[in-house]
PDB file of N, CA and C in Angstrom:
ATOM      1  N   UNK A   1      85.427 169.994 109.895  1.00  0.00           N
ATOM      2  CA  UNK A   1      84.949 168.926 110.746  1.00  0.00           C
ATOM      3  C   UNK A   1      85.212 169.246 112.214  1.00  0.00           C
ATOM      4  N   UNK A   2      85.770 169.901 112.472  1.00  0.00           N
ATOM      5  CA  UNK A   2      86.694 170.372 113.908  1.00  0.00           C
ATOM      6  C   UNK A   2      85.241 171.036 114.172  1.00  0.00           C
ATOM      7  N   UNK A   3      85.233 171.966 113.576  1.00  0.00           N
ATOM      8  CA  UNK A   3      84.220 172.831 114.040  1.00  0.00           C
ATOM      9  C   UNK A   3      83.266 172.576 114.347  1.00  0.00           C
ATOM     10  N   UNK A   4      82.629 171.732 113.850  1.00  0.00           N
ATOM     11  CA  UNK A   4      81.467 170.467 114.118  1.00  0.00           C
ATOM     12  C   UNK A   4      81.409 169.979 115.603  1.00  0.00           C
ATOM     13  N   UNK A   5      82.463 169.457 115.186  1.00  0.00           N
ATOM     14  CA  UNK A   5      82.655 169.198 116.984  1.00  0.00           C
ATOM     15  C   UNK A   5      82.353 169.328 118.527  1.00  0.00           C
ATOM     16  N   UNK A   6      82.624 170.696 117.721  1.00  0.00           N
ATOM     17  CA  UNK A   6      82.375 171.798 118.856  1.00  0.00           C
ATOM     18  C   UNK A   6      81.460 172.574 119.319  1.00  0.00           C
ATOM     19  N   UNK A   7      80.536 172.192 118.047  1.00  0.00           N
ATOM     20  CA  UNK A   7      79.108 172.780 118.423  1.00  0.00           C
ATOM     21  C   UNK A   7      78.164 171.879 118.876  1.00  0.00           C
ATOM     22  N   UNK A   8      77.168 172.268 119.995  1.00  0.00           N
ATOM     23  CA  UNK A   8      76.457 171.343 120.467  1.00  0.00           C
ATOM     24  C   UNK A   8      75.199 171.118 119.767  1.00  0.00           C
ATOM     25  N   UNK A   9      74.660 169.790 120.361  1.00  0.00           N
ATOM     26  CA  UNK A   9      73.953 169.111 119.407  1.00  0.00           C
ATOM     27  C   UNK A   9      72.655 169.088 120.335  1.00  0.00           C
ATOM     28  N   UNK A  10      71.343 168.988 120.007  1.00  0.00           N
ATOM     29  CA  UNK A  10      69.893 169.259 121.057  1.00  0.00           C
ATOM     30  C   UNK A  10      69.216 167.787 120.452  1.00  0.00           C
ATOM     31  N   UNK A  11      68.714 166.805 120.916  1.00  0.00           N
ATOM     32  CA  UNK A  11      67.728 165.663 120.746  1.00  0.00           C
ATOM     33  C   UNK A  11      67.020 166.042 122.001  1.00  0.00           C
ATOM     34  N   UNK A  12      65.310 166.358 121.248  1.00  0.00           N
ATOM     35  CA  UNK A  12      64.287 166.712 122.186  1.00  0.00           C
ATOM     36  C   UNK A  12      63.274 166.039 122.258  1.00  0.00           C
ATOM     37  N   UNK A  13      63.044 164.535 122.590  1.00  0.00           N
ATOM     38  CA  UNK A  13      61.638 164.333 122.202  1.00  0.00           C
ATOM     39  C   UNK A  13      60.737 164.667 123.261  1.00  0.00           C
ATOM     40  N   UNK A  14      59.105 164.653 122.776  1.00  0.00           N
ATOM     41  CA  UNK A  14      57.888 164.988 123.148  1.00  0.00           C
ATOM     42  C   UNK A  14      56.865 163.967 123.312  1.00  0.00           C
ATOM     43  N   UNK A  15      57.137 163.384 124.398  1.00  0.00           N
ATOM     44  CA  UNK A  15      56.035 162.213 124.368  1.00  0.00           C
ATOM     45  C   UNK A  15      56.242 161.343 123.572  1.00  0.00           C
ATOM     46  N   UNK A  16      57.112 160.875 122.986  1.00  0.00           N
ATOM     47  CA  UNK A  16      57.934 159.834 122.855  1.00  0.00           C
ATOM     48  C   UNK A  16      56.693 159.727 121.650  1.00  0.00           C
ATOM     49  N   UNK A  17      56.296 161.210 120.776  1.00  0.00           N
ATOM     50  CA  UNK A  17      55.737 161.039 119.243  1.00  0.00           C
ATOM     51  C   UNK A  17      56.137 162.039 118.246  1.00  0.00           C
ATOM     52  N   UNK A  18      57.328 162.902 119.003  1.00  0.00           N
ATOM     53  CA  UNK A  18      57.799 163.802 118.186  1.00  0.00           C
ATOM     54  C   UNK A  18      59.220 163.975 118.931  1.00  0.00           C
ATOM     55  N   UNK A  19      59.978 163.948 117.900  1.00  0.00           N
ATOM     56  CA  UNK A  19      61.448 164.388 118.233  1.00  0.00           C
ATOM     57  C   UNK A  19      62.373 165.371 117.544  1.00  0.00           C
ATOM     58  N   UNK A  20      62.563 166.379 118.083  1.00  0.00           N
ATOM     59  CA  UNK A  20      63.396 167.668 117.449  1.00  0.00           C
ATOM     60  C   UNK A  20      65.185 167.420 117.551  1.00  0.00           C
ATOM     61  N   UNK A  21      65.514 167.472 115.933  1.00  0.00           N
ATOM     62  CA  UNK A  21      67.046 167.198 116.219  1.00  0.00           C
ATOM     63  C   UNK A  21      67.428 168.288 116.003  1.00  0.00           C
ATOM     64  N   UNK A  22      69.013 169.145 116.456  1.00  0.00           N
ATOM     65  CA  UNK A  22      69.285 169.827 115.761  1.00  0.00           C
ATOM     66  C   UNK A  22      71.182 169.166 115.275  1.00  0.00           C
ATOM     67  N   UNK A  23      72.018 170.225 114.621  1.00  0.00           N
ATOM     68  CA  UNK A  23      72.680 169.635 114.004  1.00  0.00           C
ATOM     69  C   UNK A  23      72.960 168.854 113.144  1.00  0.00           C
ATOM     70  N   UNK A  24      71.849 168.645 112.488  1.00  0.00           N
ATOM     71  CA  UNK A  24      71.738 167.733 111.497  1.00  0.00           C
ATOM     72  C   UNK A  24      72.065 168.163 109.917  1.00  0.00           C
ATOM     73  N   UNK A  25      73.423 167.593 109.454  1.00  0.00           N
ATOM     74  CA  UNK A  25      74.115 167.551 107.969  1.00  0.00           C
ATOM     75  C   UNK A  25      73.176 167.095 106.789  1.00  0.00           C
ATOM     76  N   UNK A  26      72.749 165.870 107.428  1.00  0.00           N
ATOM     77  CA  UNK A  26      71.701 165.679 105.909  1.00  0.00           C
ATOM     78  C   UNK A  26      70.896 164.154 106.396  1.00  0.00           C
ATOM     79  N   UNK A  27      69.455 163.733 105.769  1.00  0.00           N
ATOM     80  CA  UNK A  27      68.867 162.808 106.402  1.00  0.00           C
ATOM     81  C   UNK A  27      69.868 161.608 104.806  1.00  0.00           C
ATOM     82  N   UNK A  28      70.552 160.125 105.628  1.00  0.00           N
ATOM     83  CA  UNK A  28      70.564 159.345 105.083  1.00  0.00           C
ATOM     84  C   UNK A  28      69.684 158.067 103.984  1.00  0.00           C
ATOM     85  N   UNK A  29      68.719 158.244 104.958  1.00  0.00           N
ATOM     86  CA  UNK A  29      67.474 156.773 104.691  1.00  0.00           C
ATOM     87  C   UNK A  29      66.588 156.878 105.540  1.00  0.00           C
ATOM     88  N   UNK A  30      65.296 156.523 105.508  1.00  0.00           N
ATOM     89  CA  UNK A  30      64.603 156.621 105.911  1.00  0.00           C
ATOM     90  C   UNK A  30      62.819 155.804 105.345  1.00  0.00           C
ATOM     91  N   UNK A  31      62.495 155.161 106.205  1.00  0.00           N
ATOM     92  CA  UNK A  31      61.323 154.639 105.804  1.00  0.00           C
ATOM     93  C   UNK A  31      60.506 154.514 107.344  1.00  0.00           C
ATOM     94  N   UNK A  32      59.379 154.334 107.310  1.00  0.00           N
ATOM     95  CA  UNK A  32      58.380 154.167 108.738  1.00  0.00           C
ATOM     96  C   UNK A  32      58.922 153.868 109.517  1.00  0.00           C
ATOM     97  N   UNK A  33      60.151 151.850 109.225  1.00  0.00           N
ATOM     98  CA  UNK A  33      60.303 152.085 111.009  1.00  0.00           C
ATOM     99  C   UNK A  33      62.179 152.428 111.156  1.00  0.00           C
ATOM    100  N   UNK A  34      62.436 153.166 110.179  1.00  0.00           N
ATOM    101  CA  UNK A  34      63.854 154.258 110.456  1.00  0.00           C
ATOM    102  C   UNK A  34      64.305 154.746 109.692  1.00  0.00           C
ATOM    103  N   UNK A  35      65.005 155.486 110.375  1.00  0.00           N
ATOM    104  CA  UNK A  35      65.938 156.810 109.897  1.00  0.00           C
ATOM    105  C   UNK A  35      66.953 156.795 110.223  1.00  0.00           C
ATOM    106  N   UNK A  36      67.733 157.216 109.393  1.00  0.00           N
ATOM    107  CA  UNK A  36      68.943 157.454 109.519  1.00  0.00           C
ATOM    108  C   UNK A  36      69.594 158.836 108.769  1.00  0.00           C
ATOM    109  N   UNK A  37      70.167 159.319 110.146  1.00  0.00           N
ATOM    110  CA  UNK A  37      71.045 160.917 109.739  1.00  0.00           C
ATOM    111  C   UNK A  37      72.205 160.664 109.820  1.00  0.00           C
ATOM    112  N   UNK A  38      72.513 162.005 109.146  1.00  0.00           N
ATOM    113  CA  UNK A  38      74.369 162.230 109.611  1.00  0.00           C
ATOM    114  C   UNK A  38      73.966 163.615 110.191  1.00  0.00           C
ATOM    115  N   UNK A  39      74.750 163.982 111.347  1.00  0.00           N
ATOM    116  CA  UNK A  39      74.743 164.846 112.363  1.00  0.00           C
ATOM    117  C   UNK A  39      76.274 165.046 112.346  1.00  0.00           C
ATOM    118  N   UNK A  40      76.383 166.551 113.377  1.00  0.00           N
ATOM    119  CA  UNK A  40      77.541 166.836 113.592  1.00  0.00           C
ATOM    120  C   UNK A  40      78.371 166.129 114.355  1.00  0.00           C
ATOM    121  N   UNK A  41      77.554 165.200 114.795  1.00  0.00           N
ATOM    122  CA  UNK A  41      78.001 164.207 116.426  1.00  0.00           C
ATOM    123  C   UNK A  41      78.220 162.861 115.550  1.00  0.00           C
ATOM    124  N   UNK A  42      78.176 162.979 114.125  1.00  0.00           N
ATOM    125  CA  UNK A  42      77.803 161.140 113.977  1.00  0.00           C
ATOM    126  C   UNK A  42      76.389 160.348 113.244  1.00  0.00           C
ATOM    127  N   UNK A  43      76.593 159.657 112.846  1.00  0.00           N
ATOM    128  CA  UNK A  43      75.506 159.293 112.422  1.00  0.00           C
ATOM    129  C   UNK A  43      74.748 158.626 113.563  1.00  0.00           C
ATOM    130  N   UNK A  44      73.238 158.975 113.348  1.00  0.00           N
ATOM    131  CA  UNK A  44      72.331 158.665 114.267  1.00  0.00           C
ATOM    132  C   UNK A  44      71.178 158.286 113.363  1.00  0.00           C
ATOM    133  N   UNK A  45      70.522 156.940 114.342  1.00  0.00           N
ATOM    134  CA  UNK A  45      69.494 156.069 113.757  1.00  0.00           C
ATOM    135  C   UNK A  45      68.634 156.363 114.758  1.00  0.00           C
ATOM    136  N   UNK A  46      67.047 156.822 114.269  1.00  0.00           N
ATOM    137  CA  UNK A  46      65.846 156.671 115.028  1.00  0.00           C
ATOM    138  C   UNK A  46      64.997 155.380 114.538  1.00  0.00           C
ATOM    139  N   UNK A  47      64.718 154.662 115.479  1.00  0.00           N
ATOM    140  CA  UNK A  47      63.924 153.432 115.413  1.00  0.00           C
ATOM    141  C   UNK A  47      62.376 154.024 115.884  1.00  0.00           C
ATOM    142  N   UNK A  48      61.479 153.232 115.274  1.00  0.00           N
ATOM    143  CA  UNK A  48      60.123 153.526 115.795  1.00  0.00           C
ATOM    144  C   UNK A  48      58.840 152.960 114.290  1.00  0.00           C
ATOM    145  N   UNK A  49      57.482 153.047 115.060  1.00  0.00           N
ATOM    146  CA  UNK A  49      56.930 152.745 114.223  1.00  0.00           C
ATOM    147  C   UNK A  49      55.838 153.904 113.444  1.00  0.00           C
ATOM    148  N   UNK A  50      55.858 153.916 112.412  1.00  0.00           N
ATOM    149  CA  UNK A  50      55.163 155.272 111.528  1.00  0.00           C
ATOM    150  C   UNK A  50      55.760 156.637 111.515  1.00  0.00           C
ATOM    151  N   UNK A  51      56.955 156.368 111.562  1.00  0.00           N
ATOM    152  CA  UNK A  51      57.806 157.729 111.713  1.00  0.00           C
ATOM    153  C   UNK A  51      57.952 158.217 110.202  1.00  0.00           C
ATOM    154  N   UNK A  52      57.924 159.628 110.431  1.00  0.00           N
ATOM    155  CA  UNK A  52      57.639 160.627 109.256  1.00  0.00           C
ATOM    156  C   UNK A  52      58.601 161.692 109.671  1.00  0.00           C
ATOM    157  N   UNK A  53      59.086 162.332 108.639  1.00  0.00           N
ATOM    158  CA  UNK A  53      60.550 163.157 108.716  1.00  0.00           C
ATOM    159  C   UNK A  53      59.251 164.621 108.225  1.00  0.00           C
ATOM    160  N   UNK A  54      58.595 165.218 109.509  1.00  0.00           N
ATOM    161  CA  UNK A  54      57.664 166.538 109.517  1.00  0.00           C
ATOM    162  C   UNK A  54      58.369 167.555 108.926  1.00  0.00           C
ATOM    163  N   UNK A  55      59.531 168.015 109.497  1.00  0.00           N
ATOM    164  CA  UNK A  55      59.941 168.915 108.924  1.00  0.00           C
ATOM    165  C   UNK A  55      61.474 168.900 108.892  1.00  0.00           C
ATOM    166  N   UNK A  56      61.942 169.281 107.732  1.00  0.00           N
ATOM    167  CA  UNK A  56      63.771 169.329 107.230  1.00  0.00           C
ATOM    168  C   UNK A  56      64.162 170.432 107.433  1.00  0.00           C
ATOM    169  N   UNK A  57      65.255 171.291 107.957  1.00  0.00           N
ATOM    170  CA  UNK A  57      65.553 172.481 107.423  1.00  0.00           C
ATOM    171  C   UNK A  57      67.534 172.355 107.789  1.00  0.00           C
ATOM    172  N   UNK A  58      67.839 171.949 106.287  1.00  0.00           N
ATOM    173  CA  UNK A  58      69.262 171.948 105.844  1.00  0.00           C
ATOM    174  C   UNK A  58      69.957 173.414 106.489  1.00  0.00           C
ATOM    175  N   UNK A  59      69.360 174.701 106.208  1.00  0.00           N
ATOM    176  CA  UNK A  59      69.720 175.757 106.424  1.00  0.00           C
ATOM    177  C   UNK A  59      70.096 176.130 107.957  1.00  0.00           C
ATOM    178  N   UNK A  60      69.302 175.612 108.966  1.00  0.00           N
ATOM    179  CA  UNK A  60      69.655 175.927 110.367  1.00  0.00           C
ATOM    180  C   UNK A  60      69.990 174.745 111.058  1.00  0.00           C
ATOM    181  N   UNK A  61      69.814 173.271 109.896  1.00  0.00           N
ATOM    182  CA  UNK A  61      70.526 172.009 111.025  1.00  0.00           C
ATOM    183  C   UNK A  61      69.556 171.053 111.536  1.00  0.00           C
ATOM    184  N   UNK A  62      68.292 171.483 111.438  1.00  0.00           N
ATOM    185  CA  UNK A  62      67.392 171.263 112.164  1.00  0.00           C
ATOM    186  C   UNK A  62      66.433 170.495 111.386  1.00  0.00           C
ATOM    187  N   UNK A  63      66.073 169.045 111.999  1.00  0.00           N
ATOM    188  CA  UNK A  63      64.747 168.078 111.595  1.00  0.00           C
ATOM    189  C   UNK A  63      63.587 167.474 112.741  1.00  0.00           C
ATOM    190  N   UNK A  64      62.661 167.494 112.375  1.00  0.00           N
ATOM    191  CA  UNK A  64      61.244 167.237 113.076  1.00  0.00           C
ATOM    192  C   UNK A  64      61.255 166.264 112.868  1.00  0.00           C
ATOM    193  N   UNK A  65      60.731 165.074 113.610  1.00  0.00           N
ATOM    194  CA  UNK A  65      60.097 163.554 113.369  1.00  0.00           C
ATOM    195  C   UNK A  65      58.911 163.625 114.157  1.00  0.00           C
ATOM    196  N   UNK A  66      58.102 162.495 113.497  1.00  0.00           N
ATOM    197  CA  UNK A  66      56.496 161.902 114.242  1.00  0.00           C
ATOM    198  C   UNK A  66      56.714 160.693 113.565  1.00  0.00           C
ATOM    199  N   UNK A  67      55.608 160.377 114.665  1.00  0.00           N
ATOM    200  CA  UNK A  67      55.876 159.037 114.878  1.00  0.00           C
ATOM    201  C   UNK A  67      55.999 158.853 116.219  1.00  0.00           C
ATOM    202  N   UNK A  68      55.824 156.792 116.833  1.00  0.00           N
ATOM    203  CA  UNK A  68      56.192 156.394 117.750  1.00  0.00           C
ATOM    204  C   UNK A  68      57.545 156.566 117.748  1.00  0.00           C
ATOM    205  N   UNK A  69      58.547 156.483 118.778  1.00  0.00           N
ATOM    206  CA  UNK A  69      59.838 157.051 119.031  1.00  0.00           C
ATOM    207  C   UNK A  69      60.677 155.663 120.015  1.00  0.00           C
ATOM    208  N   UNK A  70      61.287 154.493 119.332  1.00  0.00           N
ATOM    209  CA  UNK A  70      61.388 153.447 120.136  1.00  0.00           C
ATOM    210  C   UNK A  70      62.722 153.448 120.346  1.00  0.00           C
ATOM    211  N   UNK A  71      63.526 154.334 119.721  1.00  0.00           N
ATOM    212  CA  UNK A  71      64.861 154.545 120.395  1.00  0.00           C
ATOM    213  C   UNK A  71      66.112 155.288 119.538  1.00  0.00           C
ATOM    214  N   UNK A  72      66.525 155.785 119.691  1.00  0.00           N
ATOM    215  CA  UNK A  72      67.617 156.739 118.981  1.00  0.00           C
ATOM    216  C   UNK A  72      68.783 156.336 119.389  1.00  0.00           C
ATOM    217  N   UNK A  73      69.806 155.724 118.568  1.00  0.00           N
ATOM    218  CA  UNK A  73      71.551 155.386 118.541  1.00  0.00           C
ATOM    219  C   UNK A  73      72.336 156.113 117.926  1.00  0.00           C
ATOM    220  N   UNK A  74      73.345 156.522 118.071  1.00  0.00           N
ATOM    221  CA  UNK A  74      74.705 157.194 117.736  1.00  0.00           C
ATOM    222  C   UNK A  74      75.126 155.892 117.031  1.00  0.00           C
ATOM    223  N   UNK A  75      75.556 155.876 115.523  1.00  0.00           N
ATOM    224  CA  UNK A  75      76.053 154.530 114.997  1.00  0.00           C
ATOM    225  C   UNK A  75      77.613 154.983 114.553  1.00  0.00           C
ATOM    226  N   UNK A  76      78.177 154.215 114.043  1.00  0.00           N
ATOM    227  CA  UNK A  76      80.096 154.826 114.054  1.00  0.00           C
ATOM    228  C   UNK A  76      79.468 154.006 112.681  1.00  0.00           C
ATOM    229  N   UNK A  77      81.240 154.408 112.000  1.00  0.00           N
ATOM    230  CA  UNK A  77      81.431 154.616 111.100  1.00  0.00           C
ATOM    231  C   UNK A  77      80.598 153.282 110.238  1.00  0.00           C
ATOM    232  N   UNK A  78      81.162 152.189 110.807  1.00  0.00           N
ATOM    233  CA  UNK A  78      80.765 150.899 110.331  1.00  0.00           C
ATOM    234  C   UNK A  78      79.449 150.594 110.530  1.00  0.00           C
ATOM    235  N   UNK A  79      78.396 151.595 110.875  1.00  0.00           N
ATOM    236  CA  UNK A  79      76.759 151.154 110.882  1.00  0.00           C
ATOM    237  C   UNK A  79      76.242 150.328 112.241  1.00  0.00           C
ATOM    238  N   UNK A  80      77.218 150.420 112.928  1.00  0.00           N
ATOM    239  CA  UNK A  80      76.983 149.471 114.244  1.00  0.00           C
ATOM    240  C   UNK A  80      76.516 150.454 115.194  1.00  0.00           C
ATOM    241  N   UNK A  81      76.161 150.070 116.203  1.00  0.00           N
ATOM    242  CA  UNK A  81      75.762 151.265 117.113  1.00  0.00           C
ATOM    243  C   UNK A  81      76.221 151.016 118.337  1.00  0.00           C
ATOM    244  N   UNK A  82      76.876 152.637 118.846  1.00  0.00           N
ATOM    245  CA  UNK A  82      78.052 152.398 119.995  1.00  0.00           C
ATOM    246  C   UNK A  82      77.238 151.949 121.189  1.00  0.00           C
ATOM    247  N   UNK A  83      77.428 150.831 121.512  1.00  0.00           N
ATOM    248  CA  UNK A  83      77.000 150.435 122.905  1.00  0.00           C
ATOM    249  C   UNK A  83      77.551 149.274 123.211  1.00  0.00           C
ATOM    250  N   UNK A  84      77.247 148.848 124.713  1.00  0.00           N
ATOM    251  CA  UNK A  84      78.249 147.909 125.554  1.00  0.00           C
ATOM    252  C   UNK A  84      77.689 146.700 124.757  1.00  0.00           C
ATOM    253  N   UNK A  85      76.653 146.025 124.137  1.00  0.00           N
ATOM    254  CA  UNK A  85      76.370 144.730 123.632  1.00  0.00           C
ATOM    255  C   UNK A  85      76.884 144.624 122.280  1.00  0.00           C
ATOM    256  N   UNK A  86      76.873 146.218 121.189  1.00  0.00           N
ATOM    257  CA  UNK A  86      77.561 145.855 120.365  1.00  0.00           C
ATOM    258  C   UNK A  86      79.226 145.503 120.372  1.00  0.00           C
ATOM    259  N   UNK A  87      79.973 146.121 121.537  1.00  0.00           N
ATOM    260  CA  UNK A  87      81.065 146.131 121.677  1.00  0.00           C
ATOM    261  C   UNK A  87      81.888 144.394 122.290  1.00  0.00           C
ATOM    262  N   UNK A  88      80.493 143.835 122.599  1.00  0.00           N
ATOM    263  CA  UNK A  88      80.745 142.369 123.384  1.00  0.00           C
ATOM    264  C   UNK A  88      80.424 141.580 122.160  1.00  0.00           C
ATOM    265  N   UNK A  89      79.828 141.420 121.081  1.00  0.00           N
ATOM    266  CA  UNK A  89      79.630 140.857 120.163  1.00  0.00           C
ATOM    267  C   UNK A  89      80.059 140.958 119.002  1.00  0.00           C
ATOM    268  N   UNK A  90      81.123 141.837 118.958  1.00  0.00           N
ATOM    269  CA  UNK A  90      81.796 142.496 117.840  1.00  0.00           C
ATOM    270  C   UNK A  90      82.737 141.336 117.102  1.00  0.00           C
TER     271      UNK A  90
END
C-alpha cells in the first residue's frame, strides 16, 4: 500500500466526453450516471450522464470513460466525498 502512494496518479479529461484514468486497482460499480473505482489515491466516483467504461486495462492501471463528464470525487473510506460541504454536514 506504501508503494501506491507513491506513485502518481494522471485524470485526463477531453472535452468533458472522455476521461483517461490511470492508477486504477479495479472498477467498483458502475451504471450510466456512475462509477465508481478504487485507485491508488482512493476511491474515486465519476458522475455524468451515459457514461460507458471504453476501455479497462487491469495490467497497466489504466481506464477510458465516455460519456458526459459532470464531475469526479475522491470518496474516503465511508463513501462520502472529501470536500468542505461534506465535512460541514457530517
Amino acid at each position: 500500500m506504501t508503494e501506491n502512494k507513491l506513485q502518481s496518479q494522471n485524470i485526463v479529461i477531453e472535452d468533458r466526453n472522455f476521461v483517461t484514468i490511470s492508477g486504477v486497482e479495479q472498477v467498483d460499480s458502475f451504471n450510466d450516471n456512475n462509477i465508481v473505482l478504487s485507485t491508488i489515491k482512493g476511491g474515486l466516483s465519476i458522475k455524468g450522464e451515459g457514461l460507458n467504461v471504453a476501455k479497462l486495462n487491469l495490467d497497466d492501471g489504466s481506464v477510458k470513460i465516455s460519456g458526459l463528464i459532470n464531475s469526479i470525487v475522491y470518496i474516503t473510506k465511508e463513501g462520502t466525498p472529501k470536500n468542505l460541504i461534506g465535512k460541514i454536514f457530517k
